[in-house]
C-alpha atoms as a PDB file:
ATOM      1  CA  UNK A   1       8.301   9.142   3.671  1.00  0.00           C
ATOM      2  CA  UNK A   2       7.780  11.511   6.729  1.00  0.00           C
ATOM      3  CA  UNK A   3       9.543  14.371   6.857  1.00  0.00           C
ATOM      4  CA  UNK A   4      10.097  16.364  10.690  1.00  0.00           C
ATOM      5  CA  UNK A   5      11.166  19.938  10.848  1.00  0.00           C
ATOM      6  CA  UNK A   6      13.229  21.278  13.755  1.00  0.00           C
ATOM      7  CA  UNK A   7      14.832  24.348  14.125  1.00  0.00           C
ATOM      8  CA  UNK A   8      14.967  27.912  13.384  1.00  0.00           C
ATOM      9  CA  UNK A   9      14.717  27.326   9.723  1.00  0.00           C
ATOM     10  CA  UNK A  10      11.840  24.821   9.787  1.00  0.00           C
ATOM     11  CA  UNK A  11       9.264  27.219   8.015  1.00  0.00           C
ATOM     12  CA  UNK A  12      12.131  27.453   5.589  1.00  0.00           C
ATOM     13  CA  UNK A  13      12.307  23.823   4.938  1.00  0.00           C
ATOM     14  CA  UNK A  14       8.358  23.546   5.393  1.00  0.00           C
ATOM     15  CA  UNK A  15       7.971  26.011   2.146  1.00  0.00           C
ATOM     16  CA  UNK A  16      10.377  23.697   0.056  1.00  0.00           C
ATOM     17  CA  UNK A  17       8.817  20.705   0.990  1.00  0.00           C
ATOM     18  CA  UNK A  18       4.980  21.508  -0.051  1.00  0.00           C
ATOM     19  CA  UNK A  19       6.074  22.803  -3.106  1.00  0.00           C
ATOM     20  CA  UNK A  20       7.651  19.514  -3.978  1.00  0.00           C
ATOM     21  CA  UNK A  21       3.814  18.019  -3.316  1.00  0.00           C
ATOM     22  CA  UNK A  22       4.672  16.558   0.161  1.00  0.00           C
ATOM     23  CA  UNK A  23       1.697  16.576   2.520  1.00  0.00           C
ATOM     24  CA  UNK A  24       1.236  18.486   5.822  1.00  0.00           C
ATOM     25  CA  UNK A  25      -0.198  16.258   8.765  1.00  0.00           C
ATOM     26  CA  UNK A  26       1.112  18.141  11.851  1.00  0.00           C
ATOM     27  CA  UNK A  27       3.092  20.600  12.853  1.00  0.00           C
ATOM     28  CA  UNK A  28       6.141  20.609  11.563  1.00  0.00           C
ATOM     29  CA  UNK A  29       5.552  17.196  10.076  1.00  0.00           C
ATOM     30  CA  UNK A  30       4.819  16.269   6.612  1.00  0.00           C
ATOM     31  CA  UNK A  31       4.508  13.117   4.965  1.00  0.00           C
ATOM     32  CA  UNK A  32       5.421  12.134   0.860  1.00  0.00           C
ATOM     33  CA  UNK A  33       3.135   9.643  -0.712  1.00  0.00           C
ATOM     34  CA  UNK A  34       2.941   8.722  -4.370  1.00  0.00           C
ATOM     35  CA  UNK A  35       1.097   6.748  -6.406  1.00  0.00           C
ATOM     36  CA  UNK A  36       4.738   5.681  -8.411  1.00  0.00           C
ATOM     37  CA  UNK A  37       6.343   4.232  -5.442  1.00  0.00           C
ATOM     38  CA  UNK A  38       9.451   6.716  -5.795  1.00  0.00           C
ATOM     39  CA  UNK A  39       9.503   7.878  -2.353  1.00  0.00           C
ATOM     40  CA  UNK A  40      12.326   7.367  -1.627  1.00  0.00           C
ATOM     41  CA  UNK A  41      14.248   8.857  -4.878  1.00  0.00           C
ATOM     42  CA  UNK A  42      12.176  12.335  -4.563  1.00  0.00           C
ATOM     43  CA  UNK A  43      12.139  12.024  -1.097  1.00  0.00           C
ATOM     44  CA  UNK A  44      16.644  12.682  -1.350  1.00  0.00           C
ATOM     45  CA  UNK A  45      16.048  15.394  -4.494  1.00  0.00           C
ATOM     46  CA  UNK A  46      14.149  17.263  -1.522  1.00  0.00           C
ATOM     47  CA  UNK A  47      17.065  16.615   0.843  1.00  0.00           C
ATOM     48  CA  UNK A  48      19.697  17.827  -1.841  1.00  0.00           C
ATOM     49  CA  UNK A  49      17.762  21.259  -2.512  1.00  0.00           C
ATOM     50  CA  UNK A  50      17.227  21.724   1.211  1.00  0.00           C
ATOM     51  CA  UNK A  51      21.252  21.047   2.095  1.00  0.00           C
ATOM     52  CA  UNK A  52      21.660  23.547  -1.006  1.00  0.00           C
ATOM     53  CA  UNK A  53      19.679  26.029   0.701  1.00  0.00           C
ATOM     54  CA  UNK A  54      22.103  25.877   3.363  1.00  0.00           C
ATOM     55  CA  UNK A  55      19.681  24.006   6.137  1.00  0.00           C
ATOM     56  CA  UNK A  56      20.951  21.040   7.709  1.00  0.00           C
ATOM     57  CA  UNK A  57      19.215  17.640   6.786  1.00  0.00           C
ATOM     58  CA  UNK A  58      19.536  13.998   8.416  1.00  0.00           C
ATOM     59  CA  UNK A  59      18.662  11.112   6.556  1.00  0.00           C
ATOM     60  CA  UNK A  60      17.768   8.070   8.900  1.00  0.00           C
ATOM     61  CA  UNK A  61      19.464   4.717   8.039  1.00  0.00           C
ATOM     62  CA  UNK A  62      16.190   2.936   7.207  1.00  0.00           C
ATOM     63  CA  UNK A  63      15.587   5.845   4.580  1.00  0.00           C
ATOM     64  CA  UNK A  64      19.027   5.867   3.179  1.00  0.00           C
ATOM     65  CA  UNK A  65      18.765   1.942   2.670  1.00  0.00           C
ATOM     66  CA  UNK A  66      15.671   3.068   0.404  1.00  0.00           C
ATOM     67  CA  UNK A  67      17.479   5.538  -1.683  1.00  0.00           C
ATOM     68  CA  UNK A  68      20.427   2.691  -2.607  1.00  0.00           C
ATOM     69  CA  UNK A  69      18.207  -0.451  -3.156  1.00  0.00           C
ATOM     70  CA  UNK A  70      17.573  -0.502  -7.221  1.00  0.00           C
ATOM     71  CA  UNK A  71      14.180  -1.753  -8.240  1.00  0.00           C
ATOM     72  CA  UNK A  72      11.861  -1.608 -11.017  1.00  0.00           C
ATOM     73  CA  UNK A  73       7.917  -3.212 -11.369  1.00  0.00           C
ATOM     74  CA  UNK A  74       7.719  -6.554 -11.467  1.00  0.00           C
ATOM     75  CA  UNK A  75       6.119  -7.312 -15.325  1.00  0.00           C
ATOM     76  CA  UNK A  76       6.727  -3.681 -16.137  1.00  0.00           C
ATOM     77  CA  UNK A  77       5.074  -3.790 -20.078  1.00  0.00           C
ATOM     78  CA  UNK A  78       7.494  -0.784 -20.966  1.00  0.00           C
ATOM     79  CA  UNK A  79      10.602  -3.475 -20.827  1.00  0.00           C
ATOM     80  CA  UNK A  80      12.660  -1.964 -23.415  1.00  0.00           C
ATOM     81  CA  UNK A  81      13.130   1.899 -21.063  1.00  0.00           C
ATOM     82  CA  UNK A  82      16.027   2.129 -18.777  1.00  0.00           C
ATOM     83  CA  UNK A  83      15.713   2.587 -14.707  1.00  0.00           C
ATOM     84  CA  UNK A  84      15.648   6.518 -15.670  1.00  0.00           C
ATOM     85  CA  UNK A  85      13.035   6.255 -18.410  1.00  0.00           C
ATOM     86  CA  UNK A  86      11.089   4.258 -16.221  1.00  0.00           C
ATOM     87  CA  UNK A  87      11.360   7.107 -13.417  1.00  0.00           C
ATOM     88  CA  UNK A  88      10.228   9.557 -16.544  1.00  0.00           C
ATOM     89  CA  UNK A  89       7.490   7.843 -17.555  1.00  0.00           C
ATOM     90  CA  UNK A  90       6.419   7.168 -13.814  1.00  0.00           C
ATOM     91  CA  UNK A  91       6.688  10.571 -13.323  1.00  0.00           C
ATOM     92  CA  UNK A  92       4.373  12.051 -15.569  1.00  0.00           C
ATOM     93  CA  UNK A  93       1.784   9.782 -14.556  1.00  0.00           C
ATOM     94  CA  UNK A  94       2.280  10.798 -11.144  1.00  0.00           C
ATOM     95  CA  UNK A  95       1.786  14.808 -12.625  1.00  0.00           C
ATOM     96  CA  UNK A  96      -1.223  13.822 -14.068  1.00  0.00           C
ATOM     97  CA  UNK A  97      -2.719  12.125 -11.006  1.00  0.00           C
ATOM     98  CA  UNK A  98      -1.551  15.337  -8.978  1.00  0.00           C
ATOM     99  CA  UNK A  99      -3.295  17.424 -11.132  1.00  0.00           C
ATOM    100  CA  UNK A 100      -6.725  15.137 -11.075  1.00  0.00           C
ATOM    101  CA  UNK A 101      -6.217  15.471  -6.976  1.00  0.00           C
ATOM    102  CA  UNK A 102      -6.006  19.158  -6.948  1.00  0.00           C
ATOM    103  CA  UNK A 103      -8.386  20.032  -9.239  1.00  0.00           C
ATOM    104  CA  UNK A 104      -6.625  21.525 -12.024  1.00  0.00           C
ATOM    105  CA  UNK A 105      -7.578  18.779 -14.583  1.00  0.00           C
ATOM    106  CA  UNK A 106     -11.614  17.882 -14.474  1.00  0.00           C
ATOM    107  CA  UNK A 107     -12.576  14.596 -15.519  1.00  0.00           C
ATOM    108  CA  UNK A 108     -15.628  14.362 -18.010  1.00  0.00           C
ATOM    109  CA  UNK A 109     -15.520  10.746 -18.340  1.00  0.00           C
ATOM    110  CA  UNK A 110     -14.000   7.461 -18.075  1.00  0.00           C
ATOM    111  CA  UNK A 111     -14.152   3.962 -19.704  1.00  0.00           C
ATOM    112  CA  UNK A 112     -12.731   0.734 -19.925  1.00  0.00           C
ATOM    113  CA  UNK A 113     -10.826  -0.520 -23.139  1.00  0.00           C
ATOM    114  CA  UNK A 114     -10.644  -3.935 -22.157  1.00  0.00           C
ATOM    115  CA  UNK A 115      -7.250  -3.613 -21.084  1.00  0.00           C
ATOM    116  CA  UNK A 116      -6.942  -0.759 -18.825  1.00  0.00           C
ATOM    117  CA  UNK A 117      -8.919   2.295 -17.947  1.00  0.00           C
ATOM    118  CA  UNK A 118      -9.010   5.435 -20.157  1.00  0.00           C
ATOM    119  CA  UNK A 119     -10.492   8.878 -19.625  1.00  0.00           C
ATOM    120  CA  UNK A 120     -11.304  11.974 -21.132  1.00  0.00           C
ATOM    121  CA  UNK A 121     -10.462  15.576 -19.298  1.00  0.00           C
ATOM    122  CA  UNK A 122      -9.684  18.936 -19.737  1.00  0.00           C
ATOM    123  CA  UNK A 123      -6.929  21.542 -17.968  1.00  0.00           C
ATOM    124  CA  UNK A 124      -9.149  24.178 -16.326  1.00  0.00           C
ATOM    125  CA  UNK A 125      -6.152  26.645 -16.268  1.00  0.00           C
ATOM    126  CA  UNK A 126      -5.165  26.165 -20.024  1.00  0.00           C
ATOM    127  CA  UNK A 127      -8.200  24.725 -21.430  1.00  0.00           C
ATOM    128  CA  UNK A 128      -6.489  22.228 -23.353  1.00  0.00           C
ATOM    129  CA  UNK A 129      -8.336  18.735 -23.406  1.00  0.00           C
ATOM    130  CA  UNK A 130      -6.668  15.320 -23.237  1.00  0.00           C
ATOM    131  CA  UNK A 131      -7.283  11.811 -23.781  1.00  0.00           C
ATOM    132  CA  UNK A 132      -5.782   9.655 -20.964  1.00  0.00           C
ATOM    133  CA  UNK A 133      -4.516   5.834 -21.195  1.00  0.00           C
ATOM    134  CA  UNK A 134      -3.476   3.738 -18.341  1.00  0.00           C
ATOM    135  CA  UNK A 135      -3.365   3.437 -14.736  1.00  0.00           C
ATOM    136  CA  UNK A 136      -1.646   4.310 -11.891  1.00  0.00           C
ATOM    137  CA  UNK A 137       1.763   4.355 -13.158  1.00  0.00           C
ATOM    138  CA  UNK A 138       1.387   3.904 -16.258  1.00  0.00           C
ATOM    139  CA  UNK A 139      -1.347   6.904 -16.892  1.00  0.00           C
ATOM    140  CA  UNK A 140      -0.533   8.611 -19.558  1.00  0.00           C
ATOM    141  CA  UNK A 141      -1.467  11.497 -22.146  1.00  0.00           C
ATOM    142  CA  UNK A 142      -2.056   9.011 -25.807  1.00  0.00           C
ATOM    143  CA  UNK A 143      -3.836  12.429 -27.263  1.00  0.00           C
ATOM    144  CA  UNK A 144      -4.795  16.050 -27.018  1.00  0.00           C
ATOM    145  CA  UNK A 145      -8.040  17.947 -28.417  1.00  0.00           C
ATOM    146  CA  UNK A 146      -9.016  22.090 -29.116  1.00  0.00           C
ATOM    147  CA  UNK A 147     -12.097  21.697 -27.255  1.00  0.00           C
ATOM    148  CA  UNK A 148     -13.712  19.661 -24.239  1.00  0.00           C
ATOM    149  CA  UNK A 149     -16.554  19.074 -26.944  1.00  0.00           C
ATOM    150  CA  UNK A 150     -14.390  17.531 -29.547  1.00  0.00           C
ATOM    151  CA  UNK A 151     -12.619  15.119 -26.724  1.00  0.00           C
ATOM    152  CA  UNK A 152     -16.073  14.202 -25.662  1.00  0.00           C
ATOM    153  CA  UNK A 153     -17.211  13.371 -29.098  1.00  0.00           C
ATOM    154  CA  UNK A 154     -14.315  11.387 -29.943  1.00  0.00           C
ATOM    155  CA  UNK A 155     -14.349   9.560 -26.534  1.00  0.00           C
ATOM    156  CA  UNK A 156     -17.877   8.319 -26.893  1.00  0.00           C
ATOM    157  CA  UNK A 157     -16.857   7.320 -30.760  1.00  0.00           C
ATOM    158  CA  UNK A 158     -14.396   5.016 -29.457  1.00  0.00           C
ATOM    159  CA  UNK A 159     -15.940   3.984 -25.893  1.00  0.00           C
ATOM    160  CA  UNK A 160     -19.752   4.724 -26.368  1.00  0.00           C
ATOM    161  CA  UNK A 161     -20.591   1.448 -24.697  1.00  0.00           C
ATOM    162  CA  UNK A 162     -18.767   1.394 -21.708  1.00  0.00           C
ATOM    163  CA  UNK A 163     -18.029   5.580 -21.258  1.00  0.00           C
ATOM    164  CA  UNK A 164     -19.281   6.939 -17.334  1.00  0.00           C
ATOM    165  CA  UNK A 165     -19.524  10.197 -16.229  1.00  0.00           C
ATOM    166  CA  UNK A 166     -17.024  11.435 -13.947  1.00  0.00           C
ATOM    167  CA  UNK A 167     -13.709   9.993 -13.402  1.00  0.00           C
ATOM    168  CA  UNK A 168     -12.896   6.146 -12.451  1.00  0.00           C
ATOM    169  CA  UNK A 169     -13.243   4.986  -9.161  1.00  0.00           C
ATOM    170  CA  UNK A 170     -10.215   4.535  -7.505  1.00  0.00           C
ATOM    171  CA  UNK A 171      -7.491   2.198  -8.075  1.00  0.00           C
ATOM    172  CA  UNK A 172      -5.946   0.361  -4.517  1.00  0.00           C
ATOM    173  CA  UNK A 173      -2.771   1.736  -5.322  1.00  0.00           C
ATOM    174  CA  UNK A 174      -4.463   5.950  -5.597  1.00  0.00           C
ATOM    175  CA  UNK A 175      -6.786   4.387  -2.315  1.00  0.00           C
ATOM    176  CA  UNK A 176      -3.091   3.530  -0.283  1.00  0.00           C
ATOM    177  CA  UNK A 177      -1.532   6.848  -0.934  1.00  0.00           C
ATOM    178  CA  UNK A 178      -4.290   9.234  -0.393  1.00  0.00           C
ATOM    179  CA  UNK A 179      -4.681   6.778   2.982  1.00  0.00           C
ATOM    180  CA  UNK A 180      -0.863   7.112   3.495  1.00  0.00           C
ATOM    181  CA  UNK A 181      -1.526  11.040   3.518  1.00  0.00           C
ATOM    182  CA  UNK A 182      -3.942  10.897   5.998  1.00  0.00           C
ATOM    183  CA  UNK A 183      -3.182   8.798   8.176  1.00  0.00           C
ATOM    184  CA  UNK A 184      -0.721  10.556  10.583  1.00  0.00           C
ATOM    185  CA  UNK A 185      -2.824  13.463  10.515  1.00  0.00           C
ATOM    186  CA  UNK A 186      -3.363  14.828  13.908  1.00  0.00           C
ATOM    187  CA  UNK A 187      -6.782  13.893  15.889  1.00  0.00           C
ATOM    188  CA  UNK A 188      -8.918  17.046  15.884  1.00  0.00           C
ATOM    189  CA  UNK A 189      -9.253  19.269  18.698  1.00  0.00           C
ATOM    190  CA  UNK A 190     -11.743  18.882  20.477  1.00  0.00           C
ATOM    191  CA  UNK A 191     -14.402  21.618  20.070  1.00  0.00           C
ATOM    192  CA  UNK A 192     -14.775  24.474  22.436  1.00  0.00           C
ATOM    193  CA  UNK A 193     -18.736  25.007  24.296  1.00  0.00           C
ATOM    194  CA  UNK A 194     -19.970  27.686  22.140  1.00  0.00           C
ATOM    195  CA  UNK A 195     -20.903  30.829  24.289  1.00  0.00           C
ATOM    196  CA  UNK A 196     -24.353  31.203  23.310  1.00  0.00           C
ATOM    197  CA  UNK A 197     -26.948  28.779  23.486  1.00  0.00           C
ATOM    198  CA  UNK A 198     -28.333  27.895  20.027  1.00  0.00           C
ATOM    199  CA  UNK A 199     -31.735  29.045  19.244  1.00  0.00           C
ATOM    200  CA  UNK A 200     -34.543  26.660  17.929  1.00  0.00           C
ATOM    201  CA  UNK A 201     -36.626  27.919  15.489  1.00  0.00           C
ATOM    202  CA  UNK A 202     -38.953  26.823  13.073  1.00  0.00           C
ATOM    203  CA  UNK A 203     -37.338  25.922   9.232  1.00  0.00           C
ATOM    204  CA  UNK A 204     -39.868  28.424   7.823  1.00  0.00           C
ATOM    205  CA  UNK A 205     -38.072  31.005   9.968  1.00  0.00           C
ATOM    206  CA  UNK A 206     -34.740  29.810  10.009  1.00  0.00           C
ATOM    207  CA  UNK A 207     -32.018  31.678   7.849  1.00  0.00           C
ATOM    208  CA  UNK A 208     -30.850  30.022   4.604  1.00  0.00           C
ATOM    209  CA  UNK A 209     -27.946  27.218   5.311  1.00  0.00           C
ATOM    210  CA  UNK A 210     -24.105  27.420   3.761  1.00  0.00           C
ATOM    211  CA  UNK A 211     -24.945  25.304   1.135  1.00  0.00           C
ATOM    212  CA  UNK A 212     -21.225  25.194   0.317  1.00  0.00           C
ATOM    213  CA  UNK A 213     -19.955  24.274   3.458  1.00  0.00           C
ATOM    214  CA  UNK A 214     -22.154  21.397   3.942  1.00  0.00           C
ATOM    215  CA  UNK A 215     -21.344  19.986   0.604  1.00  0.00           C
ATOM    216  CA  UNK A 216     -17.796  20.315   1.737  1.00  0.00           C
ATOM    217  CA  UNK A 217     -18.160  18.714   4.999  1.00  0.00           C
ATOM    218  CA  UNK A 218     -20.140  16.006   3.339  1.00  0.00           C
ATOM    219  CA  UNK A 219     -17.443  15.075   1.090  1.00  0.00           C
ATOM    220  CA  UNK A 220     -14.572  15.174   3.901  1.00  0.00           C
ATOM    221  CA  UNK A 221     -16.110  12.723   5.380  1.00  0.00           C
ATOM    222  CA  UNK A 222     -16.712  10.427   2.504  1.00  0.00           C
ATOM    223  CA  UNK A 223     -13.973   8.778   1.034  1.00  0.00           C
ATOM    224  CA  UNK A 224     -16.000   7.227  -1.393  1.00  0.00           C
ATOM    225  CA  UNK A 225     -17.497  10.804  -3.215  1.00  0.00           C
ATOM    226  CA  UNK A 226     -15.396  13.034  -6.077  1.00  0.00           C
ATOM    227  CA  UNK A 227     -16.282  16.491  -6.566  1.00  0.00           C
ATOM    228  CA  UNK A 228     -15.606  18.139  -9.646  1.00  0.00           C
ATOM    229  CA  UNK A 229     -17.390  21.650 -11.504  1.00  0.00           C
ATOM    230  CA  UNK A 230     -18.715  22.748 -14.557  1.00  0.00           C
ATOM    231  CA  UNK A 231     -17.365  24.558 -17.025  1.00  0.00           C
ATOM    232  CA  UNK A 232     -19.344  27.772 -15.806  1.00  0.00           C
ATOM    233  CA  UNK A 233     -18.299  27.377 -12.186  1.00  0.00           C
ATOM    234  CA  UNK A 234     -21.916  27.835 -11.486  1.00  0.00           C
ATOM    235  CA  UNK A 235     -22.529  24.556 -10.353  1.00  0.00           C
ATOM    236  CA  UNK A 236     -20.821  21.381  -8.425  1.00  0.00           C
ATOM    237  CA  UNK A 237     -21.704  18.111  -8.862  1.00  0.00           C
ATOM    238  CA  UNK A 238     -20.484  15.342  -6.479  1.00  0.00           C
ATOM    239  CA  UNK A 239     -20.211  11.719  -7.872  1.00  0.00           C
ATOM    240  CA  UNK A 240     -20.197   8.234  -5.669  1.00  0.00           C
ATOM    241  CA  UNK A 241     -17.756   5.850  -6.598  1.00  0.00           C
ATOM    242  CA  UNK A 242     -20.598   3.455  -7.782  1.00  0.00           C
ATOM    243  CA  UNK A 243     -21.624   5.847 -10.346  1.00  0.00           C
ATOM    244  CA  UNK A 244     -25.430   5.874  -9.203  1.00  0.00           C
ATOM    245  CA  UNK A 245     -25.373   8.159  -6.508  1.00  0.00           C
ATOM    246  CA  UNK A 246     -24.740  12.228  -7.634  1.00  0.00           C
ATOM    247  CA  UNK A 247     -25.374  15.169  -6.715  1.00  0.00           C
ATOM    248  CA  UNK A 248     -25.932  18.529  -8.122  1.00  0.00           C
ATOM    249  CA  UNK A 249     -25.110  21.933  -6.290  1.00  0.00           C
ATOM    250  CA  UNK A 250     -26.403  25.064  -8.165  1.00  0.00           C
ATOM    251  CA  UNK A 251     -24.119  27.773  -6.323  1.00  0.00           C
ATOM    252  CA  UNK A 252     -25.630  30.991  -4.993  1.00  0.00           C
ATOM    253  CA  UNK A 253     -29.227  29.555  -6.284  1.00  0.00           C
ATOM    254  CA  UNK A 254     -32.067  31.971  -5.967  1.00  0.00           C
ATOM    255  CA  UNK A 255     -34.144  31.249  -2.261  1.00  0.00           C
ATOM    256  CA  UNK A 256     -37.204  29.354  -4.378  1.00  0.00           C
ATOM    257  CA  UNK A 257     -35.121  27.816  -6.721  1.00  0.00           C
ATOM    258  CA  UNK A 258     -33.557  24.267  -7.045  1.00  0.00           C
ATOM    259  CA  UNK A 259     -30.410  24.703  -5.510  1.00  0.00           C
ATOM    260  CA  UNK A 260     -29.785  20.778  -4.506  1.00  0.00           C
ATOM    261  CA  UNK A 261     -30.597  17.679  -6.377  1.00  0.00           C
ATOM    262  CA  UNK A 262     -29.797  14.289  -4.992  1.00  0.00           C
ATOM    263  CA  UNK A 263     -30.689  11.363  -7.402  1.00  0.00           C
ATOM    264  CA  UNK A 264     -29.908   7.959  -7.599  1.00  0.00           C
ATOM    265  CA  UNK A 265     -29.801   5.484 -10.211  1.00  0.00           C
ATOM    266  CA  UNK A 266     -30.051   1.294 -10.517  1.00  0.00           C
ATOM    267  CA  UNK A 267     -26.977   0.985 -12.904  1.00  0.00           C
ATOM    268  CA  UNK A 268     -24.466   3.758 -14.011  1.00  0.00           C
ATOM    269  CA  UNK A 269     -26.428   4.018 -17.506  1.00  0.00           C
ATOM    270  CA  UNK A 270     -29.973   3.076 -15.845  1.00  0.00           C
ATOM    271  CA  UNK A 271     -32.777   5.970 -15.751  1.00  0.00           C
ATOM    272  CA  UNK A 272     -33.566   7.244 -12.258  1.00  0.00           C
ATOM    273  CA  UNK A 273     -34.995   5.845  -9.733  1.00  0.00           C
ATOM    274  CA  UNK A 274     -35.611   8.429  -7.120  1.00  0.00           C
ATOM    275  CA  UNK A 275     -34.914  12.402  -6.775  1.00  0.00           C
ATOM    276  CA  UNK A 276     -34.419  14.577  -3.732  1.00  0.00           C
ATOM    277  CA  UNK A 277     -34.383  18.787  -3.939  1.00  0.00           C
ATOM    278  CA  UNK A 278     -33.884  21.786  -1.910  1.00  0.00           C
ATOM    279  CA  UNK A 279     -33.789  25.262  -2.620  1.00  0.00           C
ATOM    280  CA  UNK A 280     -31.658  28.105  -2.024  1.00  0.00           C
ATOM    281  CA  UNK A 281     -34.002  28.995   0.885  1.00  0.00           C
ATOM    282  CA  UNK A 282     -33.338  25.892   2.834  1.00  0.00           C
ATOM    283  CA  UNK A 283     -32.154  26.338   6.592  1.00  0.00           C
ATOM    284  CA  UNK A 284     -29.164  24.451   8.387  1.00  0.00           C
ATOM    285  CA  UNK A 285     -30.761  21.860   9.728  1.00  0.00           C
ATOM    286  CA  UNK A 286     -29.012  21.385  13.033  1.00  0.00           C
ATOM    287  CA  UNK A 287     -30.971  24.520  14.499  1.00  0.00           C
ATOM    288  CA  UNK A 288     -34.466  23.962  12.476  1.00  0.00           C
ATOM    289  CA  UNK A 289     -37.835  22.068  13.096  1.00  0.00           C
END
């Protein structure tokens, strides 16, 4: 669902509408994509509170044709819940995913129960940890725990041989919406000539790079990488969807100590098979030899 904003009130109706989790991708524009395939349901709730507010809303045709049909997933294994409970329990899974996405619920570990995928994670803003069953749609919360520790253990109890660090790779259906989100994002500008020319100096001269912003810009560009921290917030490790590719960020690491370690591994499980490190001292590249 795209949503354009015209008017003298558009930074009005802009506010409402990220706070109801649709995405920004312009000016003026934003776009709602969920993993649930309500669109079109939460898509008039936002339309409702915005005519509420007293700012005029049109809905196209095409959109409105959405809101009326009445559907529900084909094979749905919840048959017994009405349209409603359906929406509920669609819902919530669509919370949880939210809250993976923004970082507000870390991941320790995931597994396969021979049905469907399950995890184990803990609220970073609460602390609460939770045992999660399902995908997509159907993700829910089957338990809670005091203590990351005592999830972990229990987790391993039940899925010891087939547990993996770091959350599951992701589904087609969490692949399509974060592509949905994205894709009418505007082309970037195009970068201005910088003023100065850059110097060239040797890397044993050079100052020390921003070791965050790299890592950043490394992960923005692939797709295929999840970031997630520690407990301490010390440290940042980044995880390929193959499970054999990570990497560890020690933040604010001193100059002669490890700050990066890239390592990669045969198998998920396997030992490793080669190691890469940096320190904290290490340049920016792009103006070293």
């Amino acid at each position: 669902m795209i949503a354009t904003l015209t008017g003298t009130q558009a930074h009005v109706a802009h506010v409402g509408l990220e706070a109801a989790d649709w995405h920004v991708v312009a000016k003026n524009t934003l776009v709602l994509a969920r993993i649930d395939h309500e669109e079109p349901y939460w898509a008039e709730n936002a339309a409702r509170e915005l005519i509420t507010s007293g700012i005029a809303v049109e809905i196209t045709p095409q959109l409105r044709e959405a809101i009326n049909e009445e559907w529900t997933w084909a094979n749905y294994p919840m048959h017994w819940c009405t349209r409603t409970e359906i929406r509920e329990v669609s819902a919530e899974a669509q919370k949880i995913y939210d809250d993976i996405r923004h970082g507000h619920l870390l991941i320790h570990a995931h597994a396969h129960d021979g049905h469907t995928t399950v995890a184990v994670g803990t609220y970073l803003n609460t602390g609460k940890s939770v045992y999660l069953h399902g995908e997509n749609h159907l993700r829910q919360v089957a338990d809670t725990f005091d203590s990351p520790a005592q999830a972990l253990v229990t987790f391993e109890r039940l899925h010891g041989d087939t547990m993996r660090p770091g959350p599951a790779p992701m589904h087609d259906t969490e692949r399509e919406t974060a592509e949905a989100r994205t894709s009418l994002d505007a082309p970037p500008a195009e970068p201005e000539r910088p003023l100065s020319v850059q110097e060239t100096v040797p890397a044993y001269a050079a100052d020390p790079g921003d070791h965050d912003a790299l890592l950043d810009t490394f992960l923005d560009a692939h797709g295929d990488w999840s970031k997630w921290r520690t407990w301490s917030d010390e440290i940042t490790h980044a995880i390929h969807e193959s499970q054999t590719l990570r990497i560890e960020l020690i933040h604010e690491a001193p100059a002669h100590e490890t700050a990066w370690t890239v390592a990669a591994y045969e198998t998920p499980v396997s030992d490793r098979i080669w190691v890469l490190t940096a320190t904290g001292a290490t340049p920016d590249q792009s103006g070293a030899t």
